[in-house]
Structures are given as structure tokens and as C-alpha cells.
PDB file of N, CA and C in Angstrom:
ATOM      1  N   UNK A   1      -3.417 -55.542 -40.079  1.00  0.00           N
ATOM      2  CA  UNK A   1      -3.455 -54.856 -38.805  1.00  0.00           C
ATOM      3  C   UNK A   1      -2.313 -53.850 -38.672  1.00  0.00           C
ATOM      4  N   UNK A   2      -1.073 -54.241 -39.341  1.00  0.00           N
ATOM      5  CA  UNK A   2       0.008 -53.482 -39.078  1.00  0.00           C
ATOM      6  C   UNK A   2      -0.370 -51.976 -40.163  1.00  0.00           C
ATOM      7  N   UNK A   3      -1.333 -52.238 -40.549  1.00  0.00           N
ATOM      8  CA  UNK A   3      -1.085 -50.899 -41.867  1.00  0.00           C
ATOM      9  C   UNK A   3      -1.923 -50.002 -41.414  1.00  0.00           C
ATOM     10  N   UNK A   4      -3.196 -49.736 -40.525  1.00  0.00           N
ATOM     11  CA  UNK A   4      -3.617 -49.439 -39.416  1.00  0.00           C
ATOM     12  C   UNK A   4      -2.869 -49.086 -38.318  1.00  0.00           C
ATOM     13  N   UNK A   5      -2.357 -49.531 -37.845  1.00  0.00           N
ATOM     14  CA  UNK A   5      -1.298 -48.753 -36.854  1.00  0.00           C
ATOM     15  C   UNK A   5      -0.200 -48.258 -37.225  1.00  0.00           C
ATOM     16  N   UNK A   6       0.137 -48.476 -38.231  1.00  0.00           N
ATOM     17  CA  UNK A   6       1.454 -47.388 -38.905  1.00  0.00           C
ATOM     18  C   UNK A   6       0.485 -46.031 -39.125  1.00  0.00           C
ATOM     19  N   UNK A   7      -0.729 -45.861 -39.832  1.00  0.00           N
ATOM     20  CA  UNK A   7      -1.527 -44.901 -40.411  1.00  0.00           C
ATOM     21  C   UNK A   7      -2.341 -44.133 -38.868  1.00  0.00           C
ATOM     22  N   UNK A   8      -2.439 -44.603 -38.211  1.00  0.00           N
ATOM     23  CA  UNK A   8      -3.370 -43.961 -37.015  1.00  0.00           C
ATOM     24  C   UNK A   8      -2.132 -43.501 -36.168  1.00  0.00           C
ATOM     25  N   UNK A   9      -0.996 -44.277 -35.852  1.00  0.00           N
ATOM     26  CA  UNK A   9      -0.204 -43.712 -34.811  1.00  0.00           C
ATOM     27  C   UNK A   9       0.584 -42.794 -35.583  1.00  0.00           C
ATOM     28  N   UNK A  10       0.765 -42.935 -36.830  1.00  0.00           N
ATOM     29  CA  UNK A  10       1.440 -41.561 -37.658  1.00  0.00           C
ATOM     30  C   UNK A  10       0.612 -40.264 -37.493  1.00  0.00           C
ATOM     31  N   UNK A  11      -0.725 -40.590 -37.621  1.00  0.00           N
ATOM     32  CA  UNK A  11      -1.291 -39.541 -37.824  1.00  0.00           C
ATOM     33  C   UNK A  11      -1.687 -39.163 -36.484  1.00  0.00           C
ATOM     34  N   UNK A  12      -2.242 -39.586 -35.492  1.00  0.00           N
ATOM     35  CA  UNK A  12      -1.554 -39.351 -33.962  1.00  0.00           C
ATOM     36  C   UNK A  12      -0.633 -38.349 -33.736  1.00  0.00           C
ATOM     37  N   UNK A  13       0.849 -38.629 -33.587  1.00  0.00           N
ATOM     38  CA  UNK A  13       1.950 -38.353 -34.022  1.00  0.00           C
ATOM     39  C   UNK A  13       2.083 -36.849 -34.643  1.00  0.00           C
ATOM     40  N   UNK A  14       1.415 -37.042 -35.960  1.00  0.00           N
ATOM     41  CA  UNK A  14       1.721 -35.328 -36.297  1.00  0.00           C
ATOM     42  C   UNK A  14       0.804 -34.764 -35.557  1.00  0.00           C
ATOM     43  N   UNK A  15      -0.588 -34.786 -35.694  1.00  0.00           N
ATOM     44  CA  UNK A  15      -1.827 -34.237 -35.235  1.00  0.00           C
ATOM     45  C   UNK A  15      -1.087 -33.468 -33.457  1.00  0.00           C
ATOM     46  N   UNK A  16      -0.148 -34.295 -32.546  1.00  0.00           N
ATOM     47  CA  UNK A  16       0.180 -33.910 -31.279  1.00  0.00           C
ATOM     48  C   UNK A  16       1.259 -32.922 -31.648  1.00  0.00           C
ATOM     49  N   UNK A  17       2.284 -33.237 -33.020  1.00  0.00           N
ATOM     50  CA  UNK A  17       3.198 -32.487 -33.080  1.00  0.00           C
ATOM     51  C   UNK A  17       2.641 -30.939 -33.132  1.00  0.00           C
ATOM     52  N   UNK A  18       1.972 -30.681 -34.039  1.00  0.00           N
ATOM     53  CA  UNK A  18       1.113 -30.080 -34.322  1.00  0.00           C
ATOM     54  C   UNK A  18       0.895 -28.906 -33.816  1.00  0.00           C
ATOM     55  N   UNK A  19      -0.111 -29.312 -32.450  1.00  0.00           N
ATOM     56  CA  UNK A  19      -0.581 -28.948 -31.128  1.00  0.00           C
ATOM     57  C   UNK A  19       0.891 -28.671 -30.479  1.00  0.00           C
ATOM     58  N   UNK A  20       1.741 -29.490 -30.347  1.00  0.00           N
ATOM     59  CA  UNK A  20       2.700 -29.299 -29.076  1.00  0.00           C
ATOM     60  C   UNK A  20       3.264 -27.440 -29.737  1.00  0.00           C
ATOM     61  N   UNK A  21       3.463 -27.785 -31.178  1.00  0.00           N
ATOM     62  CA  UNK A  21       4.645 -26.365 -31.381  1.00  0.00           C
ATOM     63  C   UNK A  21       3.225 -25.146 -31.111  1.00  0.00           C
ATOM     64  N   UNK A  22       2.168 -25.172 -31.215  1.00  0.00           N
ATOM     65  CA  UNK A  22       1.194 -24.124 -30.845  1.00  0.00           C
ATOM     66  C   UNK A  22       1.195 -24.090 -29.130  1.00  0.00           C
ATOM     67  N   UNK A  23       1.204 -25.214 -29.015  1.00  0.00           N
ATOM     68  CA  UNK A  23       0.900 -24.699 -26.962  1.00  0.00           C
ATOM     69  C   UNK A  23       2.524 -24.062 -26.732  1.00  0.00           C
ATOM     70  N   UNK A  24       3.592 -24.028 -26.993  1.00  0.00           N
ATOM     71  CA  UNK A  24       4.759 -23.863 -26.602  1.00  0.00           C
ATOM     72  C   UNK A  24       4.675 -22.483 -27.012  1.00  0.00           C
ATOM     73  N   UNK A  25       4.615 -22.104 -28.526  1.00  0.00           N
ATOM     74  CA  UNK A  25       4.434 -20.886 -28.783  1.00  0.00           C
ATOM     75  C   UNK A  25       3.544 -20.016 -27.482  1.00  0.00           C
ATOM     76  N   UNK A  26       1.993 -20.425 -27.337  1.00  0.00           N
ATOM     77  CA  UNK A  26       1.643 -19.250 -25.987  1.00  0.00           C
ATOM     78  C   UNK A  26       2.232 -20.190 -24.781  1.00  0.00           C
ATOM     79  N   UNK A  27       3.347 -20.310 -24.250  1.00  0.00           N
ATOM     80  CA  UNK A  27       3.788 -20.283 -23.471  1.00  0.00           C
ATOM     81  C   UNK A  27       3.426 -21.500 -22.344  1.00  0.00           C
ATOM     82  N   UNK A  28       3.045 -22.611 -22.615  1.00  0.00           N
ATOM     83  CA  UNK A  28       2.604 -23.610 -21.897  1.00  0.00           C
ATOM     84  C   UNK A  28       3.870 -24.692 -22.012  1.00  0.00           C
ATOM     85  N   UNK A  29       4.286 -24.643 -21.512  1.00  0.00           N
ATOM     86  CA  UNK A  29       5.949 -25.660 -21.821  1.00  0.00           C
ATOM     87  C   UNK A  29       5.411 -26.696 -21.212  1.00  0.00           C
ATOM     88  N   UNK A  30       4.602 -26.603 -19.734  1.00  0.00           N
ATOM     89  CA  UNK A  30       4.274 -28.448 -19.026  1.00  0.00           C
ATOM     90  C   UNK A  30       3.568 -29.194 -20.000  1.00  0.00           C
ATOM     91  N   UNK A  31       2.884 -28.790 -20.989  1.00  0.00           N
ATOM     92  CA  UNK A  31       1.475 -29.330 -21.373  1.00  0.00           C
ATOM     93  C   UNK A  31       2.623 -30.000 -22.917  1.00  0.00           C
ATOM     94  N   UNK A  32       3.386 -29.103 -23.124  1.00  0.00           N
ATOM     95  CA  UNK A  32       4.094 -28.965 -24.466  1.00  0.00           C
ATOM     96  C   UNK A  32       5.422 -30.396 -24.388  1.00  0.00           C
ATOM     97  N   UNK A  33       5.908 -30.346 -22.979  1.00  0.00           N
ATOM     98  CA  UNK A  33       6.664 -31.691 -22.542  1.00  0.00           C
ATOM     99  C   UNK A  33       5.449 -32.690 -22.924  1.00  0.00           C
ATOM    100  N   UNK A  34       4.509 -32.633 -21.861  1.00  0.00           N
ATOM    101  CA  UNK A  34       3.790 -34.124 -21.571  1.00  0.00           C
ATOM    102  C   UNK A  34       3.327 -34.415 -23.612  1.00  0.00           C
ATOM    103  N   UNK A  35       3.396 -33.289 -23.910  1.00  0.00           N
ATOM    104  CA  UNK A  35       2.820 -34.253 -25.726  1.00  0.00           C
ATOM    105  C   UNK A  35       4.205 -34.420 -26.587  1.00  0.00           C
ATOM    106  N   UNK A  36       5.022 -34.014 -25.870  1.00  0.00           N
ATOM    107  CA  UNK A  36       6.644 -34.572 -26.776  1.00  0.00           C
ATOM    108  C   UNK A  36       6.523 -35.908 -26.336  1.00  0.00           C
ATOM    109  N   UNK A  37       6.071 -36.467 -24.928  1.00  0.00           N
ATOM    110  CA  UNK A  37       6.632 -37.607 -24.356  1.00  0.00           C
ATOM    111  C   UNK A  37       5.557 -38.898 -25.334  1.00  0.00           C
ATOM    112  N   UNK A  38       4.053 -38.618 -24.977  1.00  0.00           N
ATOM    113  CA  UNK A  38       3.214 -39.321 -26.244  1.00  0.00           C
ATOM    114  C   UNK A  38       3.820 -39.162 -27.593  1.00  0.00           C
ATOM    115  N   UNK A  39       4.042 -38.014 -28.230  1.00  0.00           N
ATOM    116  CA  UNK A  39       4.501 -38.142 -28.980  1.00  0.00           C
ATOM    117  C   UNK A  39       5.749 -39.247 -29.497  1.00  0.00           C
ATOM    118  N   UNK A  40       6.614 -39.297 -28.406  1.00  0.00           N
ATOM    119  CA  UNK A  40       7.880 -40.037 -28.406  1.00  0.00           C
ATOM    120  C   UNK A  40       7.476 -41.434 -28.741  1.00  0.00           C
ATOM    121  N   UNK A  41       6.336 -41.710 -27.692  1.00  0.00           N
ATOM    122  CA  UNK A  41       5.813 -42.911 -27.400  1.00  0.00           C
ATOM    123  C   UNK A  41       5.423 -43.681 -28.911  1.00  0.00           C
ATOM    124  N   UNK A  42       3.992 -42.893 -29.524  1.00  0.00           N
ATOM    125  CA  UNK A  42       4.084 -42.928 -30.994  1.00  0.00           C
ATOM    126  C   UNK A  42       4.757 -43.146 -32.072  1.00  0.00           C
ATOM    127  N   UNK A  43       5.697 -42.485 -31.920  1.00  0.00           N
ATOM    128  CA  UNK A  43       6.495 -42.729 -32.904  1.00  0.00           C
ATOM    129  C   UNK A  43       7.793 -43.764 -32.683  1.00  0.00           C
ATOM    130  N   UNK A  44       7.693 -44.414 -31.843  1.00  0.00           N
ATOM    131  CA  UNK A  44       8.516 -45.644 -32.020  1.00  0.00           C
ATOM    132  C   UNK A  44       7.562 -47.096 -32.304  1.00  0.00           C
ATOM    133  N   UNK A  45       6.392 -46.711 -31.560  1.00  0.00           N
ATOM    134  CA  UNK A  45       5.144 -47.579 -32.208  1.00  0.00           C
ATOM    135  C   UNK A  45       5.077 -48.014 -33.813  1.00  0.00           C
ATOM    136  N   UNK A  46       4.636 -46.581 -34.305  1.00  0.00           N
ATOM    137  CA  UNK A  46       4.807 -46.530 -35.508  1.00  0.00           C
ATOM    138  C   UNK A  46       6.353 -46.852 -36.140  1.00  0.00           C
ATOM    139  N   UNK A  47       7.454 -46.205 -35.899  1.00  0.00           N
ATOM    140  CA  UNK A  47       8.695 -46.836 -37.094  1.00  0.00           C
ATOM    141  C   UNK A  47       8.996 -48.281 -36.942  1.00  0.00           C
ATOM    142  N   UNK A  48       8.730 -48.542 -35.844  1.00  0.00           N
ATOM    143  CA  UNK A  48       8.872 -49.454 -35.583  1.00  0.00           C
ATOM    144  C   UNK A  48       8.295 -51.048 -36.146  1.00  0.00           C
ATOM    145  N   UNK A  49       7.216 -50.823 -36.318  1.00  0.00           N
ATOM    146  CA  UNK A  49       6.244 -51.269 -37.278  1.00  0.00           C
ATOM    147  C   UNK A  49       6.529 -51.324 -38.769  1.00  0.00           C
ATOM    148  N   UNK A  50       7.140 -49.671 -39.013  1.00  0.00           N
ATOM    149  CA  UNK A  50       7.433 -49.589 -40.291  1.00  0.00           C
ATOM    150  C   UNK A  50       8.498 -50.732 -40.699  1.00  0.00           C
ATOM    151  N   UNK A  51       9.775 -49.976 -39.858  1.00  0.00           N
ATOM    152  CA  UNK A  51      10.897 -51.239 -40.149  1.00  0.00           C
ATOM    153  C   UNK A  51      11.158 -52.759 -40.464  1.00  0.00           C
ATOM    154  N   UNK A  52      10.034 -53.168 -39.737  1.00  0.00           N
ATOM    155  CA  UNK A  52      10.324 -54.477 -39.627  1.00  0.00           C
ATOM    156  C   UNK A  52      10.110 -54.884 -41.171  1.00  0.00           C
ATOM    157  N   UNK A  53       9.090 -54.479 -42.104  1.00  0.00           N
ATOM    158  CA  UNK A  53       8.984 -54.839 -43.385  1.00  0.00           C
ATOM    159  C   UNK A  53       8.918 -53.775 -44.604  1.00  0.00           C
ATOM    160  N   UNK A  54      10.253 -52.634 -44.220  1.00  0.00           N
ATOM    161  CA  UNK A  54      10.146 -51.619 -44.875  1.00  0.00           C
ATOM    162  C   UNK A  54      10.291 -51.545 -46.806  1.00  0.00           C
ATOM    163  N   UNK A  55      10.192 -53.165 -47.125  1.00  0.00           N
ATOM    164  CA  UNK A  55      10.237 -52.935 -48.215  1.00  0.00           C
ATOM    165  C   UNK A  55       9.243 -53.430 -49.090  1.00  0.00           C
ATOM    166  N   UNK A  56       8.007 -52.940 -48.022  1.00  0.00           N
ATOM    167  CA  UNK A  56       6.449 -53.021 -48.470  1.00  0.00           C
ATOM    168  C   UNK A  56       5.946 -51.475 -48.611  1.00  0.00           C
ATOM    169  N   UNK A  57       6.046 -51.295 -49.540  1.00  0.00           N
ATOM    170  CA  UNK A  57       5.411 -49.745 -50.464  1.00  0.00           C
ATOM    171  C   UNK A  57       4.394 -49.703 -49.453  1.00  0.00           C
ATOM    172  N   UNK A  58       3.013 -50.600 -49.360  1.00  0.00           N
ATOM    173  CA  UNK A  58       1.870 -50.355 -48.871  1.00  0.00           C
ATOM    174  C   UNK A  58       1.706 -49.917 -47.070  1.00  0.00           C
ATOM    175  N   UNK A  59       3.092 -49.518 -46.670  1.00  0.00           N
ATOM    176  CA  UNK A  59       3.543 -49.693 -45.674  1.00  0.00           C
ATOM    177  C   UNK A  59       4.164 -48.163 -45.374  1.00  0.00           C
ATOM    178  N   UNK A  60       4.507 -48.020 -46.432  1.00  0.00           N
ATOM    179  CA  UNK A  60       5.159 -46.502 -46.634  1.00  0.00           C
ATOM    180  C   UNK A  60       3.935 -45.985 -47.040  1.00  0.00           C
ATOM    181  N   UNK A  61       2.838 -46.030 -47.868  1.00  0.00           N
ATOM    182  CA  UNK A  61       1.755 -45.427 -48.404  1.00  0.00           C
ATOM    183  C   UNK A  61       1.174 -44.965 -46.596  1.00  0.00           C
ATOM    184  N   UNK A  62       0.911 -45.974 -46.233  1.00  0.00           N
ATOM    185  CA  UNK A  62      -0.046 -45.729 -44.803  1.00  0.00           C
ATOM    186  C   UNK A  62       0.806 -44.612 -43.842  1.00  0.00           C
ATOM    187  N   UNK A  63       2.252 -44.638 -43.922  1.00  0.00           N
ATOM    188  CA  UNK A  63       3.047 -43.740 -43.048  1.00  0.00           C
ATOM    189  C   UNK A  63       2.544 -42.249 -43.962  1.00  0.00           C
ATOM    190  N   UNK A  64       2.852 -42.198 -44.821  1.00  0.00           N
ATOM    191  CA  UNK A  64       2.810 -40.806 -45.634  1.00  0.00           C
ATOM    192  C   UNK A  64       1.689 -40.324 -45.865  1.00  0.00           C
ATOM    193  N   UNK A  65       0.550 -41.187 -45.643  1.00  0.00           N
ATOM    194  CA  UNK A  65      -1.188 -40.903 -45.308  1.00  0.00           C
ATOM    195  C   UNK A  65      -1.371 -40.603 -44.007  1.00  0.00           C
ATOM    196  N   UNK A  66      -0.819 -40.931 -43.120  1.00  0.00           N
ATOM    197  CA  UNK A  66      -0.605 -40.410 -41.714  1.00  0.00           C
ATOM    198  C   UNK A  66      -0.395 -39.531 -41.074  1.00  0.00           C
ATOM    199  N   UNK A  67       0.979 -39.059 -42.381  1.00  0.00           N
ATOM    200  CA  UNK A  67       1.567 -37.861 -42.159  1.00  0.00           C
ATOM    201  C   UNK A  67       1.010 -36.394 -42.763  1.00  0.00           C
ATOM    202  N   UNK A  68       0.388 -37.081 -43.587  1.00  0.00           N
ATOM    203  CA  UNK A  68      -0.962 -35.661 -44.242  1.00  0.00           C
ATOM    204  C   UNK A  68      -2.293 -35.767 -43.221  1.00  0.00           C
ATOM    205  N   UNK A  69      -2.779 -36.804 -42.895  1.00  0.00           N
ATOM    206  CA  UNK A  69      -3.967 -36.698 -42.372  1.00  0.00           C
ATOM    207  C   UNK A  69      -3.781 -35.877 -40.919  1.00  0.00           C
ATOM    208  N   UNK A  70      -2.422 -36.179 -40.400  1.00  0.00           N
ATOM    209  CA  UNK A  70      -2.066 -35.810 -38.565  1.00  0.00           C
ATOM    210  C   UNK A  70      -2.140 -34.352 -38.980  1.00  0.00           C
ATOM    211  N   UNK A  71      -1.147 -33.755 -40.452  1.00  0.00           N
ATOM    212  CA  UNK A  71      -0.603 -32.277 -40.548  1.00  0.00           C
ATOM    213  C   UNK A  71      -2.490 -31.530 -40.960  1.00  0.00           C
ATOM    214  N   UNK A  72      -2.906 -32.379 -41.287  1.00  0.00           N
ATOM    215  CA  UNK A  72      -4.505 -31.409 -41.737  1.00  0.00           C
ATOM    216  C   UNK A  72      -5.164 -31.458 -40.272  1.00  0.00           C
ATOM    217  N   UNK A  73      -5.820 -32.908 -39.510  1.00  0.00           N
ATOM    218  CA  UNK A  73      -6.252 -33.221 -38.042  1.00  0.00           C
ATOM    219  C   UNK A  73      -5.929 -31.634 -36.989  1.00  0.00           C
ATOM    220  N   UNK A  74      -4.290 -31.751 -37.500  1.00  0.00           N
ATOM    221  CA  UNK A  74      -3.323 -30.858 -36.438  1.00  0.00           C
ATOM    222  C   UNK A  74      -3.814 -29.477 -36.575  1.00  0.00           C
ATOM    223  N   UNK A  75      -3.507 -28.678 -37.932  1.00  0.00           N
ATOM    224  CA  UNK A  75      -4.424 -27.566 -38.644  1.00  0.00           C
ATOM    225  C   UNK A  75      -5.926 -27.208 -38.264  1.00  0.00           C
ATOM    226  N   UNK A  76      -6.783 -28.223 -38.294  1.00  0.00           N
ATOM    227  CA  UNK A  76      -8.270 -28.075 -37.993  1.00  0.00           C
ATOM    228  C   UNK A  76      -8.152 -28.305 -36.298  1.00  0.00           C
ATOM    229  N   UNK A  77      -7.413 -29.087 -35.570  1.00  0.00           N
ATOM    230  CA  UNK A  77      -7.833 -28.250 -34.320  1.00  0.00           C
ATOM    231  C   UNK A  77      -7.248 -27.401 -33.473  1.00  0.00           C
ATOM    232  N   UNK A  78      -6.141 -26.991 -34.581  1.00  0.00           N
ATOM    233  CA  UNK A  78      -5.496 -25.542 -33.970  1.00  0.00           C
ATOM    234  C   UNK A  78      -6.404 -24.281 -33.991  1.00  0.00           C
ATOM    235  N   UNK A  79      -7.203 -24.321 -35.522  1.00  0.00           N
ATOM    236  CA  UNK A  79      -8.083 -23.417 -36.062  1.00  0.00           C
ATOM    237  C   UNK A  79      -9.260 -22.943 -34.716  1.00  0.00           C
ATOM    238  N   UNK A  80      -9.418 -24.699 -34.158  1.00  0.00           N
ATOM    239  CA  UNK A  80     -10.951 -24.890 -32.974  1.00  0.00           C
ATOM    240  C   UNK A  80     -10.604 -24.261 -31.832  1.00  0.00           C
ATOM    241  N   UNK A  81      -8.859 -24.673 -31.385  1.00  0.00           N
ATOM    242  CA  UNK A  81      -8.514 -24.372 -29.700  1.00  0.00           C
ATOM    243  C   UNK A  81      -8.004 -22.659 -29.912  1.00  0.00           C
ATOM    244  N   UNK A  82      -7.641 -22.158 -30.887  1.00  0.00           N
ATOM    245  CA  UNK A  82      -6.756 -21.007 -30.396  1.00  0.00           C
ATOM    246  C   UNK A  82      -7.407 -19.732 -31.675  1.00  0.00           C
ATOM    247  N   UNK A  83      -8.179 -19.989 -31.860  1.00  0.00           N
ATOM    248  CA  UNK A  83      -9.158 -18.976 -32.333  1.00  0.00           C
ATOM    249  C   UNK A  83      -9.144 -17.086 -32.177  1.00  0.00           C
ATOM    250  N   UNK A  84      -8.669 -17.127 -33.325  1.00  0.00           N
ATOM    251  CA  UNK A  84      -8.139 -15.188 -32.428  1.00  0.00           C
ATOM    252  C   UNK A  84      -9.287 -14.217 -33.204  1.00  0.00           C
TER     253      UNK A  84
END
């Protein structure tokens, strides 16, 4: 269960990071706070998780699958919302 929520809230996580530095860029700072704060939220979910048994590889695999799947997620729906 824990390798699942390291992998979904990672990828969560970037996927909002993502989004937040594009909405800030055109100029939406309220929208760009409220996904730092989820964001925040996330990512103590996730390290948190990580830590407790960080010297399970399969544990780090799911964070660093997270972290590609959120940075591609993030990419494909920047491509959908801001379309020029």
C-alpha cells in the first residue's frame, strides 16, 4: 500500500508543480498559491512515507516513477490547458 502512495502522491506532486510554474507565468498568482499549498500537502504525504523505510530501493523506484510520470502528466496537460 505504501508503494502506491509514494508513486501517486509523487506523481500528484510534480503533475501540480508543473501546472503551478505555468499558471504563475500568465499571471494567476491566487490559483498558483492554492496548488503550492496541495502541493505542500503532498509532499509530506509522500516523504514521509518514503522515510520511514528509506532503505527499501523499491521505495525509491516508486518515488522516481512518480517523478517522471507527474513531469510527463504535467507536460501533457499543459500542452491541453494553454494551447497557443
Amino acid at each position: 500500500m505504501s508503494y502506491f502512495l509514494i508513486f501517486f502522491t509523487k506523481a500528484i506532486e510534480n503533475t501540480l508543480s508543473t501546472l503551478r510554474i505555468i499558471v504563475i507565468a500568465y499571471g494567476r498568482k491566487q490559483i498558483g498559491a492554492l496548488l503550492q499549498f496541495i502541493i505542500a500537502i503532498t509532499w509530506i504525504l509522500c516523504t514521509g512515507t518514503l522515510i520511514k523505510d528509506i532503505d527499501n530501493p523499491i521505495k525509491i523506484i516508486c518515488f522516481a516513477s512518480g517523478c517522471y510520470i507527474g513531469s510527463l502528466l504535467g507536460s501533457i496537460l499543459e500542452e491541453k490547458f494553454y494551447k497557443k
